[in-house]
C-alpha atoms as a PDB file:
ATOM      1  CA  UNK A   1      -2.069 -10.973   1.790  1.00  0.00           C
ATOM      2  CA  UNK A   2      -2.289 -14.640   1.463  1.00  0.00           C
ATOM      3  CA  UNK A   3      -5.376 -14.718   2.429  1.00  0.00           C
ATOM      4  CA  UNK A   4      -6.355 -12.450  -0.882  1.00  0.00           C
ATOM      5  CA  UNK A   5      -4.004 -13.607  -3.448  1.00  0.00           C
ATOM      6  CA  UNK A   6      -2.679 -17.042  -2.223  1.00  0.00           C
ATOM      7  CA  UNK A   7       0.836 -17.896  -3.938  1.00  0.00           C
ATOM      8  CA  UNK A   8       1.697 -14.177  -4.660  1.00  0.00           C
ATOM      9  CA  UNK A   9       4.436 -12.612  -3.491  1.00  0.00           C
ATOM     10  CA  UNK A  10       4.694  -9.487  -1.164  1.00  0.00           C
ATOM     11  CA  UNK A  11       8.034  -7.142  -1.570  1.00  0.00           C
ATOM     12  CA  UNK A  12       8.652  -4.221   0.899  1.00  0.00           C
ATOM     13  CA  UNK A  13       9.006  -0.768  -1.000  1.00  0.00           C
ATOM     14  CA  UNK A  14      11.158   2.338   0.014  1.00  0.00           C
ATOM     15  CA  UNK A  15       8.529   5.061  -0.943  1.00  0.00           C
ATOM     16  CA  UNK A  16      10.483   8.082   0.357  1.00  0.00           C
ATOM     17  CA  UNK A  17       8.164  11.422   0.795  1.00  0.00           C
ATOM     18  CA  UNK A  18       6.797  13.093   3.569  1.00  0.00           C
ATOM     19  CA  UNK A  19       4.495  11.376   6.333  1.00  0.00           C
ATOM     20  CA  UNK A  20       3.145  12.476   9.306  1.00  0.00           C
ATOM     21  CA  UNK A  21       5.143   9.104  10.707  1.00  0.00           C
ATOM     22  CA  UNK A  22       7.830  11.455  12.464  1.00  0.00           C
ATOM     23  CA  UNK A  23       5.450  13.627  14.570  1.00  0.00           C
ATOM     24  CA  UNK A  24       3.786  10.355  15.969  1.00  0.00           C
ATOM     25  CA  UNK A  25       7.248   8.701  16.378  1.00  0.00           C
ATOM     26  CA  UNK A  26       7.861  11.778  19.082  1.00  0.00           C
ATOM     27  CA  UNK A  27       5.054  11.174  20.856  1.00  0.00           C
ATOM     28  CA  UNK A  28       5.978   7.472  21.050  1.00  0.00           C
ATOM     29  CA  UNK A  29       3.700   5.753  18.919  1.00  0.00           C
ATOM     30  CA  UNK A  30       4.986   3.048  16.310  1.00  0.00           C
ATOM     31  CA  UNK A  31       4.021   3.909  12.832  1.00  0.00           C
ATOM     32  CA  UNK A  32       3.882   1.175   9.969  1.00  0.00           C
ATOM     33  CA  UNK A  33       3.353   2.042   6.232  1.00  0.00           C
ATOM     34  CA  UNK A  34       0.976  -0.426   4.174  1.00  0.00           C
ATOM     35  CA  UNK A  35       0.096   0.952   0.684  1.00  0.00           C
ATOM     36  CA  UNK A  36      -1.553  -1.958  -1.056  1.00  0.00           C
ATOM     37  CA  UNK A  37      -2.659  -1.628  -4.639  1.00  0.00           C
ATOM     38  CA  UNK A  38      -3.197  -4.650  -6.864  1.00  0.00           C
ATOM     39  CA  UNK A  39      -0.904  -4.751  -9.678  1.00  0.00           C
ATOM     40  CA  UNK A  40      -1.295  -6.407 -13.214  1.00  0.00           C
ATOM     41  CA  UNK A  41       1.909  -8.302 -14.074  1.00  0.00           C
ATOM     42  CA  UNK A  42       2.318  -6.314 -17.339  1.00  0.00           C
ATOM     43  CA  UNK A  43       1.556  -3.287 -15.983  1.00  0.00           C
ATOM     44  CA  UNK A  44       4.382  -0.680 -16.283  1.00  0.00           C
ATOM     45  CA  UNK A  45       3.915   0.789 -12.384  1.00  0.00           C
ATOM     46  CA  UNK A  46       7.298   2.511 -11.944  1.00  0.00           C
ATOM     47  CA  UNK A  47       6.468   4.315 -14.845  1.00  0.00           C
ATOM     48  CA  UNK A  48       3.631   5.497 -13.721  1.00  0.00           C
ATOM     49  CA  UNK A  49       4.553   6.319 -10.208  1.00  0.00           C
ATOM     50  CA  UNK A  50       4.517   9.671  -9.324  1.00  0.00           C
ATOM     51  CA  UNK A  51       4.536  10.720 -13.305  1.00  0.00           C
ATOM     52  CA  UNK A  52       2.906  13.243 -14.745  1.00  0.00           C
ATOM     53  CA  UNK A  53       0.221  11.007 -15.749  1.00  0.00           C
ATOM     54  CA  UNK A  54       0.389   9.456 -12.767  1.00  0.00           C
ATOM     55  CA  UNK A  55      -2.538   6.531 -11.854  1.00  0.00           C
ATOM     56  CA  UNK A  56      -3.779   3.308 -11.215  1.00  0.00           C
ATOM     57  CA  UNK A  57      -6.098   0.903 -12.251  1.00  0.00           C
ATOM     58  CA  UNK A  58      -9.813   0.778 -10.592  1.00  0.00           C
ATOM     59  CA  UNK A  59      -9.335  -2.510 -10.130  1.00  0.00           C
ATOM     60  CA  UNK A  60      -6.073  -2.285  -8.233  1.00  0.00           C
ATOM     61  CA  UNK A  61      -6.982   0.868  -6.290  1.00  0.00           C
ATOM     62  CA  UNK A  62     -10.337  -1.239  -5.095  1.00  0.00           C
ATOM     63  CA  UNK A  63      -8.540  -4.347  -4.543  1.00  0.00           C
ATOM     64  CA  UNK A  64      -5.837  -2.508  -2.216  1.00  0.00           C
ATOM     65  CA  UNK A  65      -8.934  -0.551  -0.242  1.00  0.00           C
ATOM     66  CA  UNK A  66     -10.292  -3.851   0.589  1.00  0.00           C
ATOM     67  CA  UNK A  67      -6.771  -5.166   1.828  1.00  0.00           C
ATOM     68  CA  UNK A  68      -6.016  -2.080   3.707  1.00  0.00           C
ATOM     69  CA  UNK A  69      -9.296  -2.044   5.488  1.00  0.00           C
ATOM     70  CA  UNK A  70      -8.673  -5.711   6.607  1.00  0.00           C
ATOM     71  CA  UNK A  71      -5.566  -4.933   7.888  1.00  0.00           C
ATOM     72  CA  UNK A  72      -7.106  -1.685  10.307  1.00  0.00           C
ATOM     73  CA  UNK A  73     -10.481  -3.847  11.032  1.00  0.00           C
ATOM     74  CA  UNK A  74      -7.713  -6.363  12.658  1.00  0.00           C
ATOM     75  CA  UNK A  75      -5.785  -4.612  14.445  1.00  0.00           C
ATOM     76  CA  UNK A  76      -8.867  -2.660  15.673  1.00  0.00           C
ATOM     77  CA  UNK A  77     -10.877  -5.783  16.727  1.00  0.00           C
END
C-alpha cells in the first residue's frame, strides 16, 4: 500500500460474514482477505457499511480495484 498512498496508514478489519475461506481451508489451502477501498478522511464509512443505503465512492471503489489487482498480478507473477 505504500507504494499507492506513501505515509498512510493500513489497519486490519474484522469483517465477519460468510466466505468461501472455510471450504478451501479443508482442502488445505491458505486463504487471506484483502478488501481495499480508498477512503476519504471525512467520510462516514461505518455508517455506511452494510446500511441500507449502503455504498462507496467511485473513486474509492476504483482506487481499491487497482490495489487489489496489484496484489493478485504479484503473487501470480
Amino acid at each position: 500500500m505504500g507504494r499507492h498512498l506513501p505515509g498512510a496508514t493500513v489497519v486490519p478489519n474484522m469483517i465477519t460474514g460468510m466466505t468461501d475461506a472455510k471450504d478451501f481451508d479443508r482442502m488445505g489451502i491458505m486463504c487471506y482477505g484483502f478488501s481495499p477501498v480508498e477512503i476519504a478522511p471525512d467520510q462516514q464509512f461505518y455508517e455506511l457499511y452494510h446500511a441500507p443505503n449502503e455504498r462507496v465512492s467511485v473513486k474509492g471503489l476504483e482506487a481499491g480495484s487497482r490495489w487489489l489487482y496489484d496484489v493478485v498480478e504479484g503473487f501470480c507473477t
